[in-house]
C-alpha atoms as a PDB file:
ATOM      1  CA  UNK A   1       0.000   0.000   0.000  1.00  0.00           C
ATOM      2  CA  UNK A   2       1.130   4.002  -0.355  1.00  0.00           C
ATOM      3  CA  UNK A   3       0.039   6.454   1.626  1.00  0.00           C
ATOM      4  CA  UNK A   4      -2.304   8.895  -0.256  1.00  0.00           C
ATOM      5  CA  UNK A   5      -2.662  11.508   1.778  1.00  0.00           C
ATOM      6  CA  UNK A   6      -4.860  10.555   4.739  1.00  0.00           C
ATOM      7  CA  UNK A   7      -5.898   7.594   2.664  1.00  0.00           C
ATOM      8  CA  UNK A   8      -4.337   3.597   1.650  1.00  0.00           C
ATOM      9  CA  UNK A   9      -4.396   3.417  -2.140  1.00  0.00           C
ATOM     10  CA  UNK A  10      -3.779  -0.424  -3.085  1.00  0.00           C
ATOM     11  CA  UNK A  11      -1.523  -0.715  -6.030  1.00  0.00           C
ATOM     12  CA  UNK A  12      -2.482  -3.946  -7.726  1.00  0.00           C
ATOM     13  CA  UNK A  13       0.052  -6.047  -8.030  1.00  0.00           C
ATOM     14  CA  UNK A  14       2.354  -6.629 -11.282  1.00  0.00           C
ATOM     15  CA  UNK A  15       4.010  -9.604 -12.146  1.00  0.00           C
ATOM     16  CA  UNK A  16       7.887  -9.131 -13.032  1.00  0.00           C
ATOM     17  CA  UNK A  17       7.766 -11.478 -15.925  1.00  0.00           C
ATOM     18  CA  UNK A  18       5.949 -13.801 -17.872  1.00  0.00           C
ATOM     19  CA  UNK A  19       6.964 -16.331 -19.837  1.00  0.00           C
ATOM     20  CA  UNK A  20       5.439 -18.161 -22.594  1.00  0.00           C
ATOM     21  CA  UNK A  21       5.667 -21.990 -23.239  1.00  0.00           C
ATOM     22  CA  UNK A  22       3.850 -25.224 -24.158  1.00  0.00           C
ATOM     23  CA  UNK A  23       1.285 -26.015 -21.510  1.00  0.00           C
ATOM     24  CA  UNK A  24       2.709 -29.387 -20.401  1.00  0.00           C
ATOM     25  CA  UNK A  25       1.447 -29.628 -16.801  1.00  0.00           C
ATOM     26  CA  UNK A  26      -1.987 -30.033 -15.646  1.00  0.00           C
ATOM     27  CA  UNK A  27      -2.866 -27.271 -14.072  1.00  0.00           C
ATOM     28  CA  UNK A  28      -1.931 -25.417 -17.078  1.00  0.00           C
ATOM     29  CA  UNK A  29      -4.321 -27.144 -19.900  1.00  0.00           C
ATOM     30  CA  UNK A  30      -7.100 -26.389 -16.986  1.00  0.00           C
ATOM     31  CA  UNK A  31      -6.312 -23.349 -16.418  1.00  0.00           C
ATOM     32  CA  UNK A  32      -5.754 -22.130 -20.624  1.00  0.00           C
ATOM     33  CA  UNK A  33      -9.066 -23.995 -21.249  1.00  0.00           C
ATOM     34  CA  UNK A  34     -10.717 -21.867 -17.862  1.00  0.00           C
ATOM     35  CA  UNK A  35      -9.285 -18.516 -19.235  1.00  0.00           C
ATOM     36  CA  UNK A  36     -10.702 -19.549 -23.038  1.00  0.00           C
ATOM     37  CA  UNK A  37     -14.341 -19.889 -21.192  1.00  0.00           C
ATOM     38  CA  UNK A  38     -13.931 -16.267 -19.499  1.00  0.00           C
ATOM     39  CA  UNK A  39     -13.047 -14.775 -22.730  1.00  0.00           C
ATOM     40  CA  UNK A  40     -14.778 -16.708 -25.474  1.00  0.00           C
ATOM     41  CA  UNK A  41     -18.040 -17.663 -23.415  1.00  0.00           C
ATOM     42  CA  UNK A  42     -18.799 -14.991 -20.341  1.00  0.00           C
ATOM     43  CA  UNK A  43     -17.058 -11.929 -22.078  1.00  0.00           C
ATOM     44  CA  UNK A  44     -17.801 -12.289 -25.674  1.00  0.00           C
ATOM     45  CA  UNK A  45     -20.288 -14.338 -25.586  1.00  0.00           C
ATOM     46  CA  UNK A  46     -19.382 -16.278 -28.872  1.00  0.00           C
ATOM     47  CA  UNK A  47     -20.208 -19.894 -27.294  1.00  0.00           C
ATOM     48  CA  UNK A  48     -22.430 -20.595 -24.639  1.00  0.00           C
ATOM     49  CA  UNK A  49     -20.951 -22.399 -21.893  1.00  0.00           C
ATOM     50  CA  UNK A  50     -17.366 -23.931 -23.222  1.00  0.00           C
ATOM     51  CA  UNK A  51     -15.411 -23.135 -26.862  1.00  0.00           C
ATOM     52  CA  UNK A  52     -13.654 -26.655 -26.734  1.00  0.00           C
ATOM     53  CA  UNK A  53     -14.326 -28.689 -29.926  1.00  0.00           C
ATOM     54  CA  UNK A  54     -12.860 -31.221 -32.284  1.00  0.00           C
ATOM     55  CA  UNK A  55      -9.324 -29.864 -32.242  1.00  0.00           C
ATOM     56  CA  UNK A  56      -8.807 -29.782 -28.689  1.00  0.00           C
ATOM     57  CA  UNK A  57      -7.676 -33.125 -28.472  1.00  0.00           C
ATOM     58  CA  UNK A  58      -4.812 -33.281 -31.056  1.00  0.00           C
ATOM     59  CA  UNK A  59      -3.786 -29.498 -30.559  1.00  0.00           C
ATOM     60  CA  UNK A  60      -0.970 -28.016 -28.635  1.00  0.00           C
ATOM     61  CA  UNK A  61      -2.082 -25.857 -25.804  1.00  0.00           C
ATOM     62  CA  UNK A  62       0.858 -23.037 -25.547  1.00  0.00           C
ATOM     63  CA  UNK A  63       0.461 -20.689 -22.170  1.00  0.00           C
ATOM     64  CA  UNK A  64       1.803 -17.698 -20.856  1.00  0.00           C
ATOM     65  CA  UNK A  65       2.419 -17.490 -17.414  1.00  0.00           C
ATOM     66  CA  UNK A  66       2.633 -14.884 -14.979  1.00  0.00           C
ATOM     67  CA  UNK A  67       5.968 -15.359 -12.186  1.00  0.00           C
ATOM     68  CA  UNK A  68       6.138 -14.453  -8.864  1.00  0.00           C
ATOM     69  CA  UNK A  69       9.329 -14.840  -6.711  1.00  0.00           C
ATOM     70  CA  UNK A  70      10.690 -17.012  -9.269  1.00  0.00           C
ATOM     71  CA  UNK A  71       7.940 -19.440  -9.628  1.00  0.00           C
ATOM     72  CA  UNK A  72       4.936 -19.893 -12.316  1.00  0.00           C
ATOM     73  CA  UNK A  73       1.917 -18.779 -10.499  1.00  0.00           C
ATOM     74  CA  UNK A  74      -0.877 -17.884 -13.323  1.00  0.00           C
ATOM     75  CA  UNK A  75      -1.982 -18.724 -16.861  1.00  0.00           C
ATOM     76  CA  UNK A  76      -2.336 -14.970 -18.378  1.00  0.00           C
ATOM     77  CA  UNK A  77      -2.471 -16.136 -21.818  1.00  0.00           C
ATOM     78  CA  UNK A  78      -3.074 -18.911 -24.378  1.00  0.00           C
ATOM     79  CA  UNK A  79      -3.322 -19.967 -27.591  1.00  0.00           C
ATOM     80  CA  UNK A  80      -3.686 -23.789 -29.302  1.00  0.00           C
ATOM     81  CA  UNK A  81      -2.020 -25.168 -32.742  1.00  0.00           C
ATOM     82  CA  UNK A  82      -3.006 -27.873 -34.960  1.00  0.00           C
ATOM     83  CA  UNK A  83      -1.693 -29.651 -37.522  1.00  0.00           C
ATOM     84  CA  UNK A  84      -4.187 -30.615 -40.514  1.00  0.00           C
ATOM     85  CA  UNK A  85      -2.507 -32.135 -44.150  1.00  0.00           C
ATOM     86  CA  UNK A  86       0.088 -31.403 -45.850  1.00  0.00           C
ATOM     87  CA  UNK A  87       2.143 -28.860 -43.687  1.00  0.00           C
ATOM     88  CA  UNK A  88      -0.906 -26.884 -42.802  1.00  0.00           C
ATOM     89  CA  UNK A  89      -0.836 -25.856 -39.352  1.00  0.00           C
ATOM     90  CA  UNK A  90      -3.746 -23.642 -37.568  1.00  0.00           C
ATOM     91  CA  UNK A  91      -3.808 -21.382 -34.358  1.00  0.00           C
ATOM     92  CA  UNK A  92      -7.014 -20.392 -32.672  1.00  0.00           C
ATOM     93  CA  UNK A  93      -8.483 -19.631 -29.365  1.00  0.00           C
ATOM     94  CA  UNK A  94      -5.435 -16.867 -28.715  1.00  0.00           C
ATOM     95  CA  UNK A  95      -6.723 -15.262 -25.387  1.00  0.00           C
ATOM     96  CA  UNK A  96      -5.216 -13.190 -22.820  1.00  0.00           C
ATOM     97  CA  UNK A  97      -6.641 -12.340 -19.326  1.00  0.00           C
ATOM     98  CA  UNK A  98      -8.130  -8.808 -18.773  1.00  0.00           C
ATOM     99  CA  UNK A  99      -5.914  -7.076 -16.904  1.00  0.00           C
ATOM    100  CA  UNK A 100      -2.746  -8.795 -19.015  1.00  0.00           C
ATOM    101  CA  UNK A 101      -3.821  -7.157 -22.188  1.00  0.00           C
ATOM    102  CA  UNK A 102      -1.349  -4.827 -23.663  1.00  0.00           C
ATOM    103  CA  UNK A 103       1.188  -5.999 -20.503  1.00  0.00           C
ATOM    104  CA  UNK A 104       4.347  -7.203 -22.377  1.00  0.00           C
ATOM    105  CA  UNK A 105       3.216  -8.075 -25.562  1.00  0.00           C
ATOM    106  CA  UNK A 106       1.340 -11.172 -24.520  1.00  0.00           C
ATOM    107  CA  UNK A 107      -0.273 -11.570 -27.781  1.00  0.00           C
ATOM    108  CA  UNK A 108       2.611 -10.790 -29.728  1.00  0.00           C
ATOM    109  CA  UNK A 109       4.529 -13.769 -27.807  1.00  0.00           C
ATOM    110  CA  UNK A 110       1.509 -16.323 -28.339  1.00  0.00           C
ATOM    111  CA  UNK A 111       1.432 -15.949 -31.815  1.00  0.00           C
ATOM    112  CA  UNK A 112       5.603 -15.749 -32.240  1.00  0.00           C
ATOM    113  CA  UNK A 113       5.478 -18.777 -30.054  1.00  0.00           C
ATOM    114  CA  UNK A 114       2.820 -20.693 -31.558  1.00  0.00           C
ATOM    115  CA  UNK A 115       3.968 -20.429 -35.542  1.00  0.00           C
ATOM    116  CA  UNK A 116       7.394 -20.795 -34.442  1.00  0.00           C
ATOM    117  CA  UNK A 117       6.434 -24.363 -32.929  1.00  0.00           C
ATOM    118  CA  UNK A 118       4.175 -25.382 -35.994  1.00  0.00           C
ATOM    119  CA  UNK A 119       7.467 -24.546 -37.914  1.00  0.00           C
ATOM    120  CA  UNK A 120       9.481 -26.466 -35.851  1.00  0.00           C
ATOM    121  CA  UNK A 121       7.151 -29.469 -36.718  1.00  0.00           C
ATOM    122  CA  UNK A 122       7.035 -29.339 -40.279  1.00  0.00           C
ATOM    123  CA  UNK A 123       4.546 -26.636 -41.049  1.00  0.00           C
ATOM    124  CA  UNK A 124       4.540 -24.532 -44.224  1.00  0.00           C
ATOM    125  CA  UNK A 125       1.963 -22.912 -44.636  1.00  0.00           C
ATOM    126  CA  UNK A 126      -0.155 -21.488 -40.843  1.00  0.00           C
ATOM    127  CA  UNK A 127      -3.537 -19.831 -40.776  1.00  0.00           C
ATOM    128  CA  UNK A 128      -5.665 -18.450 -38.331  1.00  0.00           C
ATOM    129  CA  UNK A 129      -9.269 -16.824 -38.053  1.00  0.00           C
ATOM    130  CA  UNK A 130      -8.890 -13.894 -36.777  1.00  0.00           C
ATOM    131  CA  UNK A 131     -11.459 -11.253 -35.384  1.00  0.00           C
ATOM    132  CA  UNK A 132     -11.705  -8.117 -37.567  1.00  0.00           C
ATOM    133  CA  UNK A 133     -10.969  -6.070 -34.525  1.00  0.00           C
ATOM    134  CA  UNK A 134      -7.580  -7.859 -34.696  1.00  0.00           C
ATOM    135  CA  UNK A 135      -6.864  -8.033 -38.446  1.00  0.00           C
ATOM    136  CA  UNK A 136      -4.703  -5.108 -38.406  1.00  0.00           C
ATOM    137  CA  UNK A 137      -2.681  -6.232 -35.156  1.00  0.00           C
ATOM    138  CA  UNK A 138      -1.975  -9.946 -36.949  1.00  0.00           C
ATOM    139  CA  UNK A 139      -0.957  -7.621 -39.996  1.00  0.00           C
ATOM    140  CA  UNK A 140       1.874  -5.565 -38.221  1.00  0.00           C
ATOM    141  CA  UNK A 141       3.036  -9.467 -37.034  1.00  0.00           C
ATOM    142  CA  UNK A 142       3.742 -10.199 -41.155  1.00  0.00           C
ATOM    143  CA  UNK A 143       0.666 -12.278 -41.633  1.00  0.00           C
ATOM    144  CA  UNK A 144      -1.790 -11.281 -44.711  1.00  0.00           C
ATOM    145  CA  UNK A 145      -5.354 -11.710 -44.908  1.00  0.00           C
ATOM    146  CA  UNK A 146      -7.018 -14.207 -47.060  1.00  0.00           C
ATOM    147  CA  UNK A 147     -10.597 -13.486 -46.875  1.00  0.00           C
ATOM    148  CA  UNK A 148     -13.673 -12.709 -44.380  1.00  0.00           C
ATOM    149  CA  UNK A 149     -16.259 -15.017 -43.231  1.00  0.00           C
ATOM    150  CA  UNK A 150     -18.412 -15.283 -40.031  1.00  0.00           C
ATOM    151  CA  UNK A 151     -17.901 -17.419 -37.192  1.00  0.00           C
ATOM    152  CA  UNK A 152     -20.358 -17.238 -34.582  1.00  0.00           C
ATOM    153  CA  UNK A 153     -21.806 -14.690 -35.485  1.00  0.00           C
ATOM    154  CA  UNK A 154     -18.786 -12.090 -35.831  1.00  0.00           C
ATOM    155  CA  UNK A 155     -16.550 -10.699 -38.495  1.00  0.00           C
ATOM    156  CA  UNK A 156     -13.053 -12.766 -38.823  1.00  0.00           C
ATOM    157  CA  UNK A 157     -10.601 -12.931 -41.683  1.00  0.00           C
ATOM    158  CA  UNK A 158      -8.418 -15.912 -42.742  1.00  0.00           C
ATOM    159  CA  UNK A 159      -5.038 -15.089 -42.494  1.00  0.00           C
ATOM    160  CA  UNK A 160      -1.589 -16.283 -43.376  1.00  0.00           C
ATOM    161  CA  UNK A 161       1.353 -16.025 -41.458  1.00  0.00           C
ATOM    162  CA  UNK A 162       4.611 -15.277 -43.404  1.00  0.00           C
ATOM    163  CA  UNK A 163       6.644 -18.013 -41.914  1.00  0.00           C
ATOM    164  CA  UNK A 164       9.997 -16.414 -43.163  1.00  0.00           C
ATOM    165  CA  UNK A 165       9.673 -14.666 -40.240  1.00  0.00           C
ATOM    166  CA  UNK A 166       8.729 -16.669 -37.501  1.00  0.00           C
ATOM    167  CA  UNK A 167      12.016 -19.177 -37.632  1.00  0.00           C
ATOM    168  CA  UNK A 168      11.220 -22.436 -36.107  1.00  0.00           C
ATOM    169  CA  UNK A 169      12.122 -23.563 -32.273  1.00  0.00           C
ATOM    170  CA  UNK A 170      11.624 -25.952 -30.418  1.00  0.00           C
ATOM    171  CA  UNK A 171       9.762 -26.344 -27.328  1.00  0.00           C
ATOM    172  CA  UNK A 172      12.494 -25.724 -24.443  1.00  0.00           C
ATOM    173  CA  UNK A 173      13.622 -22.716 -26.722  1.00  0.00           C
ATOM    174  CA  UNK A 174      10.943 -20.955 -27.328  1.00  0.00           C
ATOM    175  CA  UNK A 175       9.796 -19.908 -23.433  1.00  0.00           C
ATOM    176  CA  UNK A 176      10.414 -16.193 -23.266  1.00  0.00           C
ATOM    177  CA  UNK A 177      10.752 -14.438 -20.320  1.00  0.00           C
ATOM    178  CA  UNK A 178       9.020 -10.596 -21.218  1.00  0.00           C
ATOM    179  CA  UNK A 179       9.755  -7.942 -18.698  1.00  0.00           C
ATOM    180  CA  UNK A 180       6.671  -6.140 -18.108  1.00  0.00           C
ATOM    181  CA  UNK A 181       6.649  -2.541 -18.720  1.00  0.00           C
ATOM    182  CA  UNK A 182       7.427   0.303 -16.304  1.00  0.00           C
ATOM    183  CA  UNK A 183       4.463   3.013 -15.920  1.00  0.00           C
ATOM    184  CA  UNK A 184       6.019   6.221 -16.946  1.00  0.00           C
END
């Protein structure tokens, strides 16, 4: 707490870094597949009660986790790949907790992280649907947009990720560690 003048004003806490990394524990597919339900289902509303479908069970959950005194303490982030035929790899359900958005380039992580791992196993050629409210964010990241369609009811384009610049890695090198950013 700081003193305010006469008053306590509680500074919410801040991580000191996150880090970004195949969900390979337990708690960490619950807790991606938890923070897809807040964002998909209560705050969106695009599904009703859960967004899990058909391509949960072969996809690759990748997470971004919050640290505290040097340990993983939160899932902040997440986003799943998939391979299909051919090379062709897909990444959906990107999601970051409110109140992580815009903290340390979550997003830009996930998606760096998540076409650099469907590199790493063969892809080339990844897509995404994206939410037109996104479209122009995916576009500063070197992807290109395909076409528009509707899913769920909203505006999303297809979209291509240029993979020339997302080099593959593997899993144990592509955790990040992303300093969060200092209020000025």
């Amino acid at each position: 707490m700081l003193l305010d003048g006469d008053d306590y004003k509680i500074v919410p806490f801040v991580p000191g870094g996150y880090s970004i990394k195949r969900a390979d524990r337990a708690w960490e597919v619950r807790a991606a597949h938890a923070l897809r339900r807040q964002v998909f289902c209560a705050e969106q509303g695009l599904f009703a009660h859960d967004d899990r479908d058909g391509h949960d069970a072969g996809a690759l959950p990748i997470v971004a986790l919050s640290w505290n005194a040097g340990m993983a303490e939160r899932v902040v982030g997440t986003v799943r790949i998939h391979a299909h035929e051919n090379g062709l790899w897909r990444g959906s359900r990107l999601a970051v907790a409110r109140g992580y958005r815009r903290t340390a380039g979550l997003g830009r992580e996930l998606i760096r992280v998540a076409v650099g791992s469907a590199h790493a196993r063969g892809a080339t050629r990844f897509l995404a649907t994206v939410q037109q409210a996104n479209i122009s964010f995916f576009e500063s990241l070197h992807w290109r947009l395909l076409d528009m369609a509707t899913v769920c009811g909203a505006p999303h384009g297809l979209m291509e990720a240029d993979l020339a610049h997302y080099p593959p890695c593997a899993d144990h090198e592509c955790a990040v560690v992303a300093p969060r950013r200092r209020a000025a």
